[in-house]
Protein backbone atom coordinates (compact mmCIF):
# COMPACT_ATOMS: atom_id res chain seq x y z
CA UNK A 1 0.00 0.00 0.00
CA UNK A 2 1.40 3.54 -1.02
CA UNK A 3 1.30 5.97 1.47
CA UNK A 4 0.08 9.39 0.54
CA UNK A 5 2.71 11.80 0.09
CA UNK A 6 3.18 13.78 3.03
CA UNK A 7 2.44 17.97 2.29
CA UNK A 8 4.34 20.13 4.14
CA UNK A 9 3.49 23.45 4.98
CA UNK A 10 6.18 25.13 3.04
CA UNK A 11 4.95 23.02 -0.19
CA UNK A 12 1.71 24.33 0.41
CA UNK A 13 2.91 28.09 0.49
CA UNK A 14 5.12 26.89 -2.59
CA UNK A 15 1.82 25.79 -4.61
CA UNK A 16 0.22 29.00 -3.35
CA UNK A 17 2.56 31.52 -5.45
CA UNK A 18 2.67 29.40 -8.40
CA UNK A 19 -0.94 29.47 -8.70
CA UNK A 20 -1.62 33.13 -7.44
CA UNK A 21 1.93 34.67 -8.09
CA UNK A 22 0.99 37.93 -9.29
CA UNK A 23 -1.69 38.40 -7.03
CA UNK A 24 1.23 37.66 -4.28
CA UNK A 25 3.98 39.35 -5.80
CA UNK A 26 1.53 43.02 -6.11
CA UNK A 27 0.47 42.26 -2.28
CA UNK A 28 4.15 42.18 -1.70
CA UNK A 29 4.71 45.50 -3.14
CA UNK A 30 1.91 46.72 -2.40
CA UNK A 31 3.62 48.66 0.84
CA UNK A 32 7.17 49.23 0.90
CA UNK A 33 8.50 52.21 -1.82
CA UNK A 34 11.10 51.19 -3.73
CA UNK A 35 15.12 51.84 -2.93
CA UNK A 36 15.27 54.78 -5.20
CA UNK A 37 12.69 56.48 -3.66
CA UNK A 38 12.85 55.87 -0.15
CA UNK A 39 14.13 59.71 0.09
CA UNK A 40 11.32 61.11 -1.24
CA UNK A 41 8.85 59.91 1.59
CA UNK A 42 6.75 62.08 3.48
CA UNK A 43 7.18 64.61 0.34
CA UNK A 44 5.14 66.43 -2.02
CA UNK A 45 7.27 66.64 -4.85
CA UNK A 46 7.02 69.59 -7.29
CA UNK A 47 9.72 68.98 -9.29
CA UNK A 48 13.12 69.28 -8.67
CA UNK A 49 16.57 71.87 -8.04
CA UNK A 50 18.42 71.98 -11.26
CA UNK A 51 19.82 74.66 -13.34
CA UNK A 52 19.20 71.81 -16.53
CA UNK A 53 16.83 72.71 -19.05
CA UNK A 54 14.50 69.53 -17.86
CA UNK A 55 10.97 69.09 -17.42
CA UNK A 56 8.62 66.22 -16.45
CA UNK A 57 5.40 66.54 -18.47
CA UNK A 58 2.57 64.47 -16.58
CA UNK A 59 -1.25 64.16 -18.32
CA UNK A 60 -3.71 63.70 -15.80
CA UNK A 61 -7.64 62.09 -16.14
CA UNK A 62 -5.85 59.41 -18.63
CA UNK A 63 -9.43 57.12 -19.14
CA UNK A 64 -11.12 58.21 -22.29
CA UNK A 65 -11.02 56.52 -26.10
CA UNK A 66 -8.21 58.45 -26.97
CA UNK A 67 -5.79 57.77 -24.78
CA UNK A 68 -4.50 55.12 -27.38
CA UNK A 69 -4.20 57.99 -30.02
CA UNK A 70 -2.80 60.66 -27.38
CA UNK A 71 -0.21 57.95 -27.29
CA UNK A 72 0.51 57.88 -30.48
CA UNK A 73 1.21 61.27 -30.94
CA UNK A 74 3.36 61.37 -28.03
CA UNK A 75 5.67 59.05 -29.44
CA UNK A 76 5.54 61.11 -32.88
CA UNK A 77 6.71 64.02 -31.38
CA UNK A 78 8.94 62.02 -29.22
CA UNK A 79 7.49 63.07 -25.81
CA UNK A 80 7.82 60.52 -22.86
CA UNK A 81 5.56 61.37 -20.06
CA UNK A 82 3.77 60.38 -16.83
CA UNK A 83 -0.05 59.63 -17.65
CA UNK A 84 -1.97 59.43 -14.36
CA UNK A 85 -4.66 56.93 -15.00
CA UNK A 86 -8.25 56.71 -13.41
CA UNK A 87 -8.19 52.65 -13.10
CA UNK A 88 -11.79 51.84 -12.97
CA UNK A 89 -12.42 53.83 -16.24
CA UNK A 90 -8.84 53.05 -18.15
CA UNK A 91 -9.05 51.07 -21.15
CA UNK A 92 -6.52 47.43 -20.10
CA UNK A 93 -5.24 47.64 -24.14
CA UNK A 94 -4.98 51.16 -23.73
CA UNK A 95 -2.49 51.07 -21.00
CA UNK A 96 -0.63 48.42 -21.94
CA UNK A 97 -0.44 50.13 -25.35
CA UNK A 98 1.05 53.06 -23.69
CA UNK A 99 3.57 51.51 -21.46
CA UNK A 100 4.74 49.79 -24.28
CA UNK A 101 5.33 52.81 -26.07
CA UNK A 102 7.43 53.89 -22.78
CA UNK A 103 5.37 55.93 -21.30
CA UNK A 104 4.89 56.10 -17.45
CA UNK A 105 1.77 54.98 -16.06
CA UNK A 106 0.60 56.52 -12.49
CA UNK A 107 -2.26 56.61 -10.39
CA UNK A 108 -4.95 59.25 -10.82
CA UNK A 109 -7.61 57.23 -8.32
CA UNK A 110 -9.63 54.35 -8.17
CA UNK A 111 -12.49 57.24 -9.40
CA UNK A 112 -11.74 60.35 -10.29
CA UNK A 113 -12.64 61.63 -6.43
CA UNK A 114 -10.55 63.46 -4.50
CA UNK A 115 -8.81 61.67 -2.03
CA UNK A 116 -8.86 64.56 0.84
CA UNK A 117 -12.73 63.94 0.41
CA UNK A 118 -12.44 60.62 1.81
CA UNK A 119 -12.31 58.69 5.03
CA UNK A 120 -8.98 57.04 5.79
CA UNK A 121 -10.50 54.05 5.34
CA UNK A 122 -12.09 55.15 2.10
CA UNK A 123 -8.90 56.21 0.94
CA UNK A 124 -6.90 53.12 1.83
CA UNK A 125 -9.59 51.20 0.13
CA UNK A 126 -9.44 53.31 -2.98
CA UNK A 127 -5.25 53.18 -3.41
CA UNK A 128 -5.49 49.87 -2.62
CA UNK A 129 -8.15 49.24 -5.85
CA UNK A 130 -6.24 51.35 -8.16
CA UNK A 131 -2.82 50.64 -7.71
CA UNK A 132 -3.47 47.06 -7.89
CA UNK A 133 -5.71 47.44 -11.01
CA UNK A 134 -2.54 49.27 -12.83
CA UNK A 135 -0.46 46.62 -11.64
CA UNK A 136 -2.36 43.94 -12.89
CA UNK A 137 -2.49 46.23 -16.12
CA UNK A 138 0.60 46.71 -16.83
CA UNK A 139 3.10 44.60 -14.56
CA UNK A 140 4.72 47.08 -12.48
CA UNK A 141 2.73 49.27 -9.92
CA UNK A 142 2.30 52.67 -10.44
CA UNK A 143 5.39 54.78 -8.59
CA UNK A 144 3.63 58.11 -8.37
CA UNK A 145 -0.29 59.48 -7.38
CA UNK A 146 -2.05 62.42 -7.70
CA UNK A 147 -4.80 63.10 -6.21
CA UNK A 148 -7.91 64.22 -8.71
CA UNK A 149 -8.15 68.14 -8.21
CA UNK A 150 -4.74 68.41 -6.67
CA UNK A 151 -6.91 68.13 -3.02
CA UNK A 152 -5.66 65.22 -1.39
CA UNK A 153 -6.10 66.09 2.06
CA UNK A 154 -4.04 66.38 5.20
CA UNK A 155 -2.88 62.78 5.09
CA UNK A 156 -2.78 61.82 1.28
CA UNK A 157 1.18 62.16 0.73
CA UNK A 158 1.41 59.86 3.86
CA UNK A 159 -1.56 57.18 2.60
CA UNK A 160 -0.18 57.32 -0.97
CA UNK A 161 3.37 56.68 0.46
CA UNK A 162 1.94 53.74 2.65
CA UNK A 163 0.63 52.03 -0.58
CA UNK A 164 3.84 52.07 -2.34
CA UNK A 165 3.67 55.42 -4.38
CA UNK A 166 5.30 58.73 -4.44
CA UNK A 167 2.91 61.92 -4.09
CA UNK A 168 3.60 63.88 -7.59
CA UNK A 169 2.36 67.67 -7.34
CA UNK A 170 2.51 70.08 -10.13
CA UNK A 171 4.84 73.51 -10.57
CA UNK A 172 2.80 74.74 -13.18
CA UNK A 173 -1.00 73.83 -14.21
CA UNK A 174 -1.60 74.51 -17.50
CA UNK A 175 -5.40 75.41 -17.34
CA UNK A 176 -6.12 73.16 -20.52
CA UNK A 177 -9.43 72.32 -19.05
CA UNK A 178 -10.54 76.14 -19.29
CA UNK A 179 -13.56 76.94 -21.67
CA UNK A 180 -11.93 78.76 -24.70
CA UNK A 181 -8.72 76.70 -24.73
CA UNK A 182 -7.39 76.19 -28.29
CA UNK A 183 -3.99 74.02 -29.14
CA UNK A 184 -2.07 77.56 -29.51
CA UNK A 185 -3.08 78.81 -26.38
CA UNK A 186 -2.87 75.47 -24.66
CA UNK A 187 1.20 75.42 -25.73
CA UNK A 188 1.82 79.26 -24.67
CA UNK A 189 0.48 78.20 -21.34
CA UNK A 190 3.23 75.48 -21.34
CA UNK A 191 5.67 78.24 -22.46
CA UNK A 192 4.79 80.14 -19.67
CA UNK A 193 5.26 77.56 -16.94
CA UNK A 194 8.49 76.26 -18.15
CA UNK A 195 11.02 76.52 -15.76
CA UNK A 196 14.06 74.25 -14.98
CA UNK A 197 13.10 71.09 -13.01
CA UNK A 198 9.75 71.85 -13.49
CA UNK A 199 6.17 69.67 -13.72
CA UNK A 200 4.30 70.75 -15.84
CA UNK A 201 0.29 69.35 -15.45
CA UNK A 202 -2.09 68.98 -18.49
CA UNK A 203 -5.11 66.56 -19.08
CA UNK A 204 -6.39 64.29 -21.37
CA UNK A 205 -8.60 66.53 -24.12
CA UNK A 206 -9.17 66.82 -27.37
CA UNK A 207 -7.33 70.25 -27.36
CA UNK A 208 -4.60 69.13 -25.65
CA UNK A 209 -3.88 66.26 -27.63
CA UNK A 210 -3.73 68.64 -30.64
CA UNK A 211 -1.52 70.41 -28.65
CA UNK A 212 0.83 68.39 -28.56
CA UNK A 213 3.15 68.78 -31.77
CA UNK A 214 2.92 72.48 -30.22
CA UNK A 215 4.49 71.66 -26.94
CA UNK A 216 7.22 69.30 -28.61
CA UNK A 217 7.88 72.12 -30.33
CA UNK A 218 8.30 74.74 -27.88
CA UNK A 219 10.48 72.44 -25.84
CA UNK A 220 12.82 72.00 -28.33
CA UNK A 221 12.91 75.54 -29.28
CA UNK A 222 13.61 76.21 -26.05
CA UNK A 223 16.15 73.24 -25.32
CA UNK A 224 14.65 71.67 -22.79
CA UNK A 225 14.36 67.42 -22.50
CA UNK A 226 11.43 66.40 -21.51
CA UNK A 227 11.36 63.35 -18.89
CA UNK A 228 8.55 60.83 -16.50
CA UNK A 229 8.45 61.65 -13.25
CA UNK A 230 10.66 59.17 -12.12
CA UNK A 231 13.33 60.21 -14.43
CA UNK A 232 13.09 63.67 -13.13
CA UNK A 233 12.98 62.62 -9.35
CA UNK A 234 16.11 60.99 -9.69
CA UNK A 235 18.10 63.57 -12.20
CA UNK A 236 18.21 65.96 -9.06
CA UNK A 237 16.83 66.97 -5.15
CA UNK A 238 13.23 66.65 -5.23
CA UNK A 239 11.79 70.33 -4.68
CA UNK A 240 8.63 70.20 -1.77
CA UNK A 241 7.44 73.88 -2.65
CA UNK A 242 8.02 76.25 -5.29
CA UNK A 243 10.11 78.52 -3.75
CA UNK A 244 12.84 76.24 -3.42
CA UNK A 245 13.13 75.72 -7.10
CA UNK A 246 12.74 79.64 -8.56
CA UNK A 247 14.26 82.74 -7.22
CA UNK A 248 12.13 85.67 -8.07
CA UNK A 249 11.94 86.50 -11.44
CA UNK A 250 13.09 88.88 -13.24
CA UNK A 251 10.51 91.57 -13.77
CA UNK A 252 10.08 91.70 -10.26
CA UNK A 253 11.90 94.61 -8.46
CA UNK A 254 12.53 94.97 -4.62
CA UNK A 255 9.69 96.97 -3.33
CA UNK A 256 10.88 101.05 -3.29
CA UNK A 257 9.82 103.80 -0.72
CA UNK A 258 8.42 106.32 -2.60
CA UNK A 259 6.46 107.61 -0.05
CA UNK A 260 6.84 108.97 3.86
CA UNK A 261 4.03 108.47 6.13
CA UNK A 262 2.69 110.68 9.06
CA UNK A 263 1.94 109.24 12.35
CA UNK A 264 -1.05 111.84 11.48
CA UNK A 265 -2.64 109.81 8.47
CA UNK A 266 -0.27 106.52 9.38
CA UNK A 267 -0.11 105.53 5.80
CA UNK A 268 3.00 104.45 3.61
CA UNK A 269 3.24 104.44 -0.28
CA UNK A 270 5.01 101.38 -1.38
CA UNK A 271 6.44 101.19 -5.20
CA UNK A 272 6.45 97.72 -6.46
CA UNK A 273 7.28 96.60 -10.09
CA UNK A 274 5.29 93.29 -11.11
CA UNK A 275 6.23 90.75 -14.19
CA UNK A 276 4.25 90.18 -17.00
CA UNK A 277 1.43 87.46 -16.54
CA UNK A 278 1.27 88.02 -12.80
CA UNK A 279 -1.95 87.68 -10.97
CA UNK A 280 -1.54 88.55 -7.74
CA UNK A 281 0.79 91.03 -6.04
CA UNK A 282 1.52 89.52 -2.56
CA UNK A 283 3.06 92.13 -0.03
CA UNK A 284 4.82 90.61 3.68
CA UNK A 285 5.31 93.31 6.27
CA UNK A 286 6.92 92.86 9.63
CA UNK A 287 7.81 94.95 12.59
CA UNK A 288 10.12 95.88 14.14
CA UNK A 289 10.63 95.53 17.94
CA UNK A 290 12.30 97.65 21.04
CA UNK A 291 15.32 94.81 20.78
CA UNK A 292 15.71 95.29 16.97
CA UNK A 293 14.59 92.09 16.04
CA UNK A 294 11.07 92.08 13.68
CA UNK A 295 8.28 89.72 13.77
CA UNK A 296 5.60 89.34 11.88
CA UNK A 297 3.17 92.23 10.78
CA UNK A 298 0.15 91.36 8.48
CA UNK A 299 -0.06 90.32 5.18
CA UNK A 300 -1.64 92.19 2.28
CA UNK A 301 -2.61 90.78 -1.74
CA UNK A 302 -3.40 93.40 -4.74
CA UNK A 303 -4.46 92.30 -7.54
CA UNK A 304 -2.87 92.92 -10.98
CA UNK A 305 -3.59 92.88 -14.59
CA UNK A 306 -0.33 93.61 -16.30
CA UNK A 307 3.41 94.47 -16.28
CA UNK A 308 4.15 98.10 -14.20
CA UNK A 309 4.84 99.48 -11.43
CA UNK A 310 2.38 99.55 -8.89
CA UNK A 311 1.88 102.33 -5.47
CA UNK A 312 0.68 100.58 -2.56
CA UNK A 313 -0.75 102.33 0.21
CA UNK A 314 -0.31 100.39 3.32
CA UNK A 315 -2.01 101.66 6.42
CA UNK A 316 0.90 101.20 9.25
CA UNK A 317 1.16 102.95 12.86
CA UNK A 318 4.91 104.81 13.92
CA UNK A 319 7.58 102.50 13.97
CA UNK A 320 10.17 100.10 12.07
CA UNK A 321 9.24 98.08 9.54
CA UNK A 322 10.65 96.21 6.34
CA UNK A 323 8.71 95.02 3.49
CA UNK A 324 9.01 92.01 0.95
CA UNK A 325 6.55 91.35 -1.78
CA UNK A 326 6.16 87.74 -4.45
CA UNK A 327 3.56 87.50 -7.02
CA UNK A 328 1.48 84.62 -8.07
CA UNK A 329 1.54 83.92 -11.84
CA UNK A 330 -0.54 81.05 -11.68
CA UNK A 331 -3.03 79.08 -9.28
CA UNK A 332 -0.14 77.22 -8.46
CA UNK A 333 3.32 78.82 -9.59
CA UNK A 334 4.23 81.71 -6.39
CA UNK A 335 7.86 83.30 -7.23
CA UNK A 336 10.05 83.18 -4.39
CA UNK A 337 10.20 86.66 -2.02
CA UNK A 338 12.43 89.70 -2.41
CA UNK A 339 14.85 90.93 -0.16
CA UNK A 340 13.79 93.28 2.21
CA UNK A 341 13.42 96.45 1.90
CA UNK A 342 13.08 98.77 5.26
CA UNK A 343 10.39 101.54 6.22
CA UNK A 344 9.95 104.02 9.11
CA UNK A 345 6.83 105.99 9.84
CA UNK A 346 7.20 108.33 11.53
């Protein structure tokens, strides 16, 4: 009489990843970043510090029919991106077609809900679905999210880290989603936001995708390489906030005295030349203290339409006070501050 073979535990877990191997192997993963970007934990990466004429270019709301014609023309025009996919709704041939074709695929959401909208346990559940749906896509899981309307919450860099991905922000949004958009004006926006190290955000349109022989273009023109996220994460130090990337441009003057106050009508005229394309003149004030040090004052915003020099009247009592001003070009893009430039009223 034959004895039946004796299974052993470890045999058991043996036949277990033969038969559900990838399900396994994604589980596995599933947690832990990978070596490379272990550093960039805990981070919200913009871009990154370079004086190098490269840019990551990152589509976002990749789900539609076209994504297998967007990528396409990418690889005519010889742009490699980062698409940030919307799992449930992503096509499986589409985004194999497109990693194929080199691009990088990322995680946009289970749904295209913003993850600072949900629960944590909402939001577990939904990085959990998504990143495992790319994997299983693809082969590899996704090494970067975004969350859908750049909102994901106090604890989204942490909960995207926790499921294996880095937490890609933007530098620059290029407002292709805005009613009026053409292909030209789509591009110039792209012009506008380019700045070394940059990311650079667009979406999945029809305009945009016409765009994009425009943008190939004006990178060229203006030598710069485009790159995935990845490959720009690891060409240089990741950048968490804008200000660490740009210095203030170059339109944008240290704020002049052009005007002396009287304790009488406490009120200083402040000289400021802004940049073309800015949006938002933002003025910091401090004061100064009986020990000479200064702490902070208030905090004032003007808006402006154009280039020029604009007189600020800002309301201050007697004392010592110094002045630094930024502007905001964009929803998103805030130039670094000025030096300082001191005041007395007297």
């Amino acid at each position: 009489m034959i004895k039946p073979a004796r299974i052993t535990l470890p045999l058991l877990v043996l036949v277990a990843l033969l038969l559900l191997g990838p399900a396994l192997s994604a589980e596995a993963a599933d947690r832990p970043l990978p070596d490379w970007a272990t550093p960039l934990a805990g981070k919200k990466v913009v871009g990154v510090i370079t004086s190098r004429k490269i840019v990551a270019l990152t589509i976002d709301d990749v789900r539609s029919s076209q994504t297998a014609s967007m990528t396409d023309e990418l690889v005519r025009d010889n742009l490699t991106v980062s698409l940030f996919c919307v799992a449930s709704e992503i096509d499986t041939a589409a985004a194999q077609y497109a990693a194929g074709a080199g691009m990088e695929i990322a995680d946009h959401g289970w749904t295209h809900i913003a993850l600072g909208s949900m629960s944590s346990e909402e939001a577990s559940e939904a990085l959990d679905s998504s990143a495992q749906r790319l994997y299983d896509m693809v082969g590899y899981w996704p090494p970067w999210y975004r969350s859908p309307y750049l909102e994901e919450g106090p604890n989204g860099v942490k909960e995207a880290n926790e499921h294996g991905m880095l937490y890609a922000h933007i530098s620059w949004n290029s407002r292709d989603y805005d009613a009026g958009m053409t292909s030209a004006t789509v591009a110039a926006s792209v012009s506008a936001g380019l700045r070394p190290g940059g990311v650079v955000d667009l979406h999945e349109t029809t305009t945009t995708i016409a765009a994009l022989p425009l943008i190939a273009k004006v990178l060229k023109d203006r030598g710069y390489e485009c790159l995935t996220m990845s490959q720009l994460a690891t060409a240089a130090p990741a950048a968490t906030s804008i200000a660490m990337m740009w210095k203030a441009p170059s339109g944008l003057a240290r704020p002049t005295v052009v005007g002396r106050a009287t304790a009488k009508h406490g009120t200083t005229v402040v000289d400021v030349l802004t940049p073309a394309r800015s949006q938002k003149l933002l003025i910091r004030v401090e004061r100064r203290k009986k020990n000479g040090k200064y702490t902070s004052y208030r905090s004032y915003s003007a808006k402006t339409s154009s280039a020029g020099a604009w007189k600020l009247k800002l309301k201050l009592p007697k004392g010592g006070y110094r002045i630094r001003t930024s502007v905001a070009i964009s929803d998103v893009y805030r130039s670094a501050m000025t030096s300082w430039t001191k005041v007395w009223v007297y």
